[in-house]
N, C-alpha and C. Protein backbone atom coordinates (compact mmCIF):
# COMPACT_ATOMS: atom_id res chain seq x y z
N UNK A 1 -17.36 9.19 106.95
CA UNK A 1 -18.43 10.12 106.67
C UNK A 1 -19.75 9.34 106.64
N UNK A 2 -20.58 9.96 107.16
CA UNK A 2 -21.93 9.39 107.82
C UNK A 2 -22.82 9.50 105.88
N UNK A 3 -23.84 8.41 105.56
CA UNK A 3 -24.34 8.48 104.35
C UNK A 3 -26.02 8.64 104.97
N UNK A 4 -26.55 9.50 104.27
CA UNK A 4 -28.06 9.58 104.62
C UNK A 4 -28.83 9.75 103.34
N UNK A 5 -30.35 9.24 103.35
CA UNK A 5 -31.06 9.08 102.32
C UNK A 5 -32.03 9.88 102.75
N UNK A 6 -32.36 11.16 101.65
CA UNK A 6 -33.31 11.92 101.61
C UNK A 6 -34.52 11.24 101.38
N UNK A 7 -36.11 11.41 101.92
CA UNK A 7 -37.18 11.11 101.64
C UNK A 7 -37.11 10.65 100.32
N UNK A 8 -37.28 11.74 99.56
CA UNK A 8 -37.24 11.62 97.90
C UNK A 8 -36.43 10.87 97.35
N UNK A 9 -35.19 10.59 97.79
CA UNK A 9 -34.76 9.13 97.35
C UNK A 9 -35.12 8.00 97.69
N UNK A 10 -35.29 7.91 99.00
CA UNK A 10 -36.38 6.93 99.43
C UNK A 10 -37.37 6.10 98.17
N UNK A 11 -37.79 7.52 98.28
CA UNK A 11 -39.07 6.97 97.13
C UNK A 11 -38.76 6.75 96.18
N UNK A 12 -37.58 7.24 95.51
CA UNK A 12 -37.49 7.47 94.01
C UNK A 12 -36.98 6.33 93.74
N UNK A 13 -36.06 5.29 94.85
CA UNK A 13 -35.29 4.20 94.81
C UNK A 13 -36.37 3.25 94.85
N UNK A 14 -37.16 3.33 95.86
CA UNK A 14 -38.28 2.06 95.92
C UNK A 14 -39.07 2.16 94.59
N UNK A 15 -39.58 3.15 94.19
CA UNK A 15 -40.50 3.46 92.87
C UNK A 15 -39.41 2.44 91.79
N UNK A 16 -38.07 2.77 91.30
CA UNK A 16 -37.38 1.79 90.67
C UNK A 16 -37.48 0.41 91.00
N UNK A 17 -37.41 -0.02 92.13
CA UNK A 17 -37.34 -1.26 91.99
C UNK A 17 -38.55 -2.16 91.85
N UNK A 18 -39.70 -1.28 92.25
CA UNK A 18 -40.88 -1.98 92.37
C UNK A 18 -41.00 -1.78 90.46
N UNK A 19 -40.79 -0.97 90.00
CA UNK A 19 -40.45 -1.41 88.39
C UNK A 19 -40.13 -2.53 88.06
N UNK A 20 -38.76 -2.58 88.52
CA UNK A 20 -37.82 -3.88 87.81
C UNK A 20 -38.57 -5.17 88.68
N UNK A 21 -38.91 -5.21 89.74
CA UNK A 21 -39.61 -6.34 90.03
C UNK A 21 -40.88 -6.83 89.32
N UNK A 22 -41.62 -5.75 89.04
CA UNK A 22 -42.33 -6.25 87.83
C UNK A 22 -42.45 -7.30 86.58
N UNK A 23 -40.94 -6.03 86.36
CA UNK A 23 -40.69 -6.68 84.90
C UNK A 23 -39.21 -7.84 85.05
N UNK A 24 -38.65 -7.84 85.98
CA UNK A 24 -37.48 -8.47 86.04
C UNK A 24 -36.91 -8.81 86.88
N UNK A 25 -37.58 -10.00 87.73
CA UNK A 25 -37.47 -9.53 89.22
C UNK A 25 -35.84 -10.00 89.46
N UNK A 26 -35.48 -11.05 88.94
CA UNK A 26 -33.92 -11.07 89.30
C UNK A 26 -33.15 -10.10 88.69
N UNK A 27 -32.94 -9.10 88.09
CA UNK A 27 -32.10 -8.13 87.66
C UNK A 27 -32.47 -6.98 89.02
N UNK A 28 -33.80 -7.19 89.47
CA UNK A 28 -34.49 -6.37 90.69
C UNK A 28 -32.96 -6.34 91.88
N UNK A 29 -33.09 -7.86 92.01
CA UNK A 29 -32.57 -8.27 93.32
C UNK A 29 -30.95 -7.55 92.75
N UNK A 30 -30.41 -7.54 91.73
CA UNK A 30 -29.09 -8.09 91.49
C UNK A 30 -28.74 -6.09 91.64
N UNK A 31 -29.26 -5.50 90.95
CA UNK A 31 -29.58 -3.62 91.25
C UNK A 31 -29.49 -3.01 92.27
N UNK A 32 -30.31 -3.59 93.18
CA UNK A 32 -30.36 -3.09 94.50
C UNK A 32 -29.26 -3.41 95.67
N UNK A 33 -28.77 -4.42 95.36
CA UNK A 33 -27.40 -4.64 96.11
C UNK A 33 -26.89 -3.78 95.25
N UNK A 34 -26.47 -3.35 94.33
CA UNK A 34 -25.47 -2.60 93.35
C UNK A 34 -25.71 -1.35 94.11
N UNK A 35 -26.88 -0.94 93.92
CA UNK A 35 -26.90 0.32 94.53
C UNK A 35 -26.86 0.74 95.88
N UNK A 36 -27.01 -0.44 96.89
CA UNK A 36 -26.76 -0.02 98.39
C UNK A 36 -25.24 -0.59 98.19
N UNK A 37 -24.65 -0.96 98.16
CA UNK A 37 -23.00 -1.18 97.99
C UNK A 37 -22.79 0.26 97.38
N UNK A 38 -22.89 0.38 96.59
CA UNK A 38 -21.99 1.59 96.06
C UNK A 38 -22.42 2.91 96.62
N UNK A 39 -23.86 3.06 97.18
CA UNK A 39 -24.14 4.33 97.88
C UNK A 39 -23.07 4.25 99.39
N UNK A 40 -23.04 2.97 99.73
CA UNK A 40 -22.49 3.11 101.08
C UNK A 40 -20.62 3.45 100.81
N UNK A 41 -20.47 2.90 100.03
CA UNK A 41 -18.94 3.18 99.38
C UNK A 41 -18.87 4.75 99.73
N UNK A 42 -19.88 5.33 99.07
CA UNK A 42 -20.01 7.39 99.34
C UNK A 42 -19.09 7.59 100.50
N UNK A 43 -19.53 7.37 101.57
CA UNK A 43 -19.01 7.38 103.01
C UNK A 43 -17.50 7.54 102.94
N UNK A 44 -17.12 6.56 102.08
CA UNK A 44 -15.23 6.75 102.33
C UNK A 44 -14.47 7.43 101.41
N UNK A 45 -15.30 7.31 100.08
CA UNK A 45 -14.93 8.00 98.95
C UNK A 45 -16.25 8.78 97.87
N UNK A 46 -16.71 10.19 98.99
CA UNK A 46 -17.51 11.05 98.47
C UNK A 46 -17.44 12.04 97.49
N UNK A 47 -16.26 11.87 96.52
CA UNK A 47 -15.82 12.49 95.54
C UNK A 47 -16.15 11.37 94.01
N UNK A 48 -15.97 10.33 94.89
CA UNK A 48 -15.98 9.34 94.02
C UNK A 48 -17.00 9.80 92.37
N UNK A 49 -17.80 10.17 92.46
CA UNK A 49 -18.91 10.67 91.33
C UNK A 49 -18.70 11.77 90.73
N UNK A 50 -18.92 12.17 89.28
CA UNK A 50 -18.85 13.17 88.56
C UNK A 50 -19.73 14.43 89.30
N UNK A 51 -19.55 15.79 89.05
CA UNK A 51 -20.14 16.87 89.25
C UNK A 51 -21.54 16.61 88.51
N UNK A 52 -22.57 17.05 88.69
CA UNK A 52 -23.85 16.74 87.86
C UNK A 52 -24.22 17.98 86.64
N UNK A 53 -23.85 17.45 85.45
CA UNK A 53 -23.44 18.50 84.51
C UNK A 53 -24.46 19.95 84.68
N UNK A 54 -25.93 19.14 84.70
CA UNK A 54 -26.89 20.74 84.98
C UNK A 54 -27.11 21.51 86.20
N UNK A 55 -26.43 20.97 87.06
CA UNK A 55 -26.17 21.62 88.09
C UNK A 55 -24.52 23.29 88.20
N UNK A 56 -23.84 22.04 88.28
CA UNK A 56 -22.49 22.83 87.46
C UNK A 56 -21.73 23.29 89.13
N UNK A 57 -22.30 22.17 90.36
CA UNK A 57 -22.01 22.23 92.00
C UNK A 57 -20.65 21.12 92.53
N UNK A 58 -19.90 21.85 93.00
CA UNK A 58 -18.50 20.51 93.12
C UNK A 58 -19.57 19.93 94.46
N UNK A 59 -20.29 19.90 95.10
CA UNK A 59 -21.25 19.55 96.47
C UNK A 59 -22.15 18.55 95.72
N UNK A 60 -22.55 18.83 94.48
CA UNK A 60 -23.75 17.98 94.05
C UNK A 60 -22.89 17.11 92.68
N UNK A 61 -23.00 15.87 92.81
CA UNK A 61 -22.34 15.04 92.36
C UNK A 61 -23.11 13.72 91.99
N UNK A 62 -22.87 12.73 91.11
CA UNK A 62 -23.58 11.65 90.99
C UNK A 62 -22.99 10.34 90.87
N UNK A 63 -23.64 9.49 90.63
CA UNK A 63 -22.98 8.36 90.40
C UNK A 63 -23.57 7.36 89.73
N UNK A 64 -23.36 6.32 88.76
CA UNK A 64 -24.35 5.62 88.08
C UNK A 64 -24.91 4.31 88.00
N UNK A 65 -25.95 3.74 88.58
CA UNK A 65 -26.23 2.44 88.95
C UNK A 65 -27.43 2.36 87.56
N UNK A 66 -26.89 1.59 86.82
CA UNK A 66 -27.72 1.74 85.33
C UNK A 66 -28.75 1.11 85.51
N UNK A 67 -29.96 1.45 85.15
CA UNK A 67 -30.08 2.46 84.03
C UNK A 67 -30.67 4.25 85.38
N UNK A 68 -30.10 4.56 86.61
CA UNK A 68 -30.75 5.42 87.06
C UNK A 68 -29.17 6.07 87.44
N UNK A 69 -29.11 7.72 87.63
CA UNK A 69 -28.60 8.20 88.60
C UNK A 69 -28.87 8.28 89.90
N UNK A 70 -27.37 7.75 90.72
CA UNK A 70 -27.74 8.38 92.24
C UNK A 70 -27.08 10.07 92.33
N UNK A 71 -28.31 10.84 92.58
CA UNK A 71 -27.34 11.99 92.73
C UNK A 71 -27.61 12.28 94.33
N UNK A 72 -26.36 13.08 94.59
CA UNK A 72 -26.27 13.00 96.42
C UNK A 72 -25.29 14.41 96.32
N UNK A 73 -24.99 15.20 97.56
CA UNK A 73 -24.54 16.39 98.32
C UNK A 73 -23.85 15.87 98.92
N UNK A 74 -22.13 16.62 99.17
CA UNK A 74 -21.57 16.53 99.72
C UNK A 74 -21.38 17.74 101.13
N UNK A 75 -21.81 16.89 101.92
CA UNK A 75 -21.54 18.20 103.16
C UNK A 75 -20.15 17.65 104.28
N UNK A 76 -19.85 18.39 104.94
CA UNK A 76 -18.67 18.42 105.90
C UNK A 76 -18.44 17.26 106.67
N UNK A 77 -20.14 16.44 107.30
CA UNK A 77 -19.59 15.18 107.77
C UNK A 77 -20.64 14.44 107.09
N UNK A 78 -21.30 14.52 106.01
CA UNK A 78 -21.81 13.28 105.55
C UNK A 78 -22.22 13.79 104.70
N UNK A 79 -22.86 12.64 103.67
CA UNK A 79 -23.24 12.65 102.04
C UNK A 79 -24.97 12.51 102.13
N UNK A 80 -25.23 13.00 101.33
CA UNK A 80 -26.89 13.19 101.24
C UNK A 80 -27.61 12.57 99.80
N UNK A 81 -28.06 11.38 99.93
CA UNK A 81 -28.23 10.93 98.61
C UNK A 81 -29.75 11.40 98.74
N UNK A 82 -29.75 12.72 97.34
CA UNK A 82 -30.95 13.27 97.04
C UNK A 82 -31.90 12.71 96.44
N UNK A 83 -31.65 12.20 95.24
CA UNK A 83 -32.68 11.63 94.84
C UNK A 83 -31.96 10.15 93.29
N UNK A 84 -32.94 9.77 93.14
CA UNK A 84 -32.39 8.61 92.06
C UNK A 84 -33.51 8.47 90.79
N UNK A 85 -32.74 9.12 89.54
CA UNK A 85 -33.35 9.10 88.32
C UNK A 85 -32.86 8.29 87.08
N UNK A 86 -34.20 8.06 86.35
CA UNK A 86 -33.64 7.27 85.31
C UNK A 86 -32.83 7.95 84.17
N UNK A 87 -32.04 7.41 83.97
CA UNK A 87 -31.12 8.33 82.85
C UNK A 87 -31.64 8.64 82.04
N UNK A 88 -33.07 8.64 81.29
CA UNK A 88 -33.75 8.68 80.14
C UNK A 88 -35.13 10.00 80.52
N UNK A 89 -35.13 10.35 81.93
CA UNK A 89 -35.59 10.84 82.55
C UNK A 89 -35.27 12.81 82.15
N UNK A 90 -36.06 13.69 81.81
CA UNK A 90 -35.07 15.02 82.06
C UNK A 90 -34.30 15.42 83.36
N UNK A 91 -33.29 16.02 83.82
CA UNK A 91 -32.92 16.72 85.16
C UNK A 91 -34.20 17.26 85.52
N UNK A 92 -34.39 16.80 86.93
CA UNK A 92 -35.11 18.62 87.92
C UNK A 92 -34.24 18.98 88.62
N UNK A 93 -34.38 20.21 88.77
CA UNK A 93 -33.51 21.02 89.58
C UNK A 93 -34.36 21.19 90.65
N UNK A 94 -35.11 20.82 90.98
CA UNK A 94 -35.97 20.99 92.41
C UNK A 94 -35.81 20.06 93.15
N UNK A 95 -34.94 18.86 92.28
CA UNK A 95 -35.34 17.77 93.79
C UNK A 95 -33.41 17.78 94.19
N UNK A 96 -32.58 18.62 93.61
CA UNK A 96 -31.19 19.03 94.22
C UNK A 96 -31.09 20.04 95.05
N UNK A 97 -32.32 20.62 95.06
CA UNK A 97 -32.35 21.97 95.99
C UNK A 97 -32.25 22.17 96.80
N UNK A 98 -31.60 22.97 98.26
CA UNK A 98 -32.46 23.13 99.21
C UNK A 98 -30.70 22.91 100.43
């Protein structure tokens, strides 16, 4: 199964790291492999992640690269990683939409 990154994760992923590089730049480096390893993992095992409780979608699912969620869509031939929030962050329901 093919893995694709929505705009808004795009950003939402770079916006994190340019954080942690700030403040931490080797925990920066050590995150971001965490999180492209395990987003690409999606591909073979797209169930792999919990349902996203405020959603309440077996399609919209997450997964946790601490301290942010990856949340991503499951469609028929590939996974859609929507967007990436900090766990401390509220849910939007606008950026799962669509």
């Amino acid at each position: 199964m093919r893995v694709v990154w929505s705009p808004l994760a795009e950003v939402r992923a770079g916006e994190a790291l340019e954080v942690m590089l700030r403040e931490r730049p080797t925990a920066a480096a050590t995150w971001l492999g965490r999180l492209l390893t395990g987003v690409a993992q999606l591909g073979r095992f797209p169930e792999r992640g919990r349902m996203v409780p405020e959603v309440g979608r077996k399609d919209i699912r997450e997964v946790m690269q601490a301290p942010y969620r990856v949340v991503y869509r499951v469609d028929a031939k590939r996974v859609v990683i929507l967007t990436v929030r900090h766990m401390r962050r509220d849910f939007d329901l606008t950026e799962v939409q669509g």
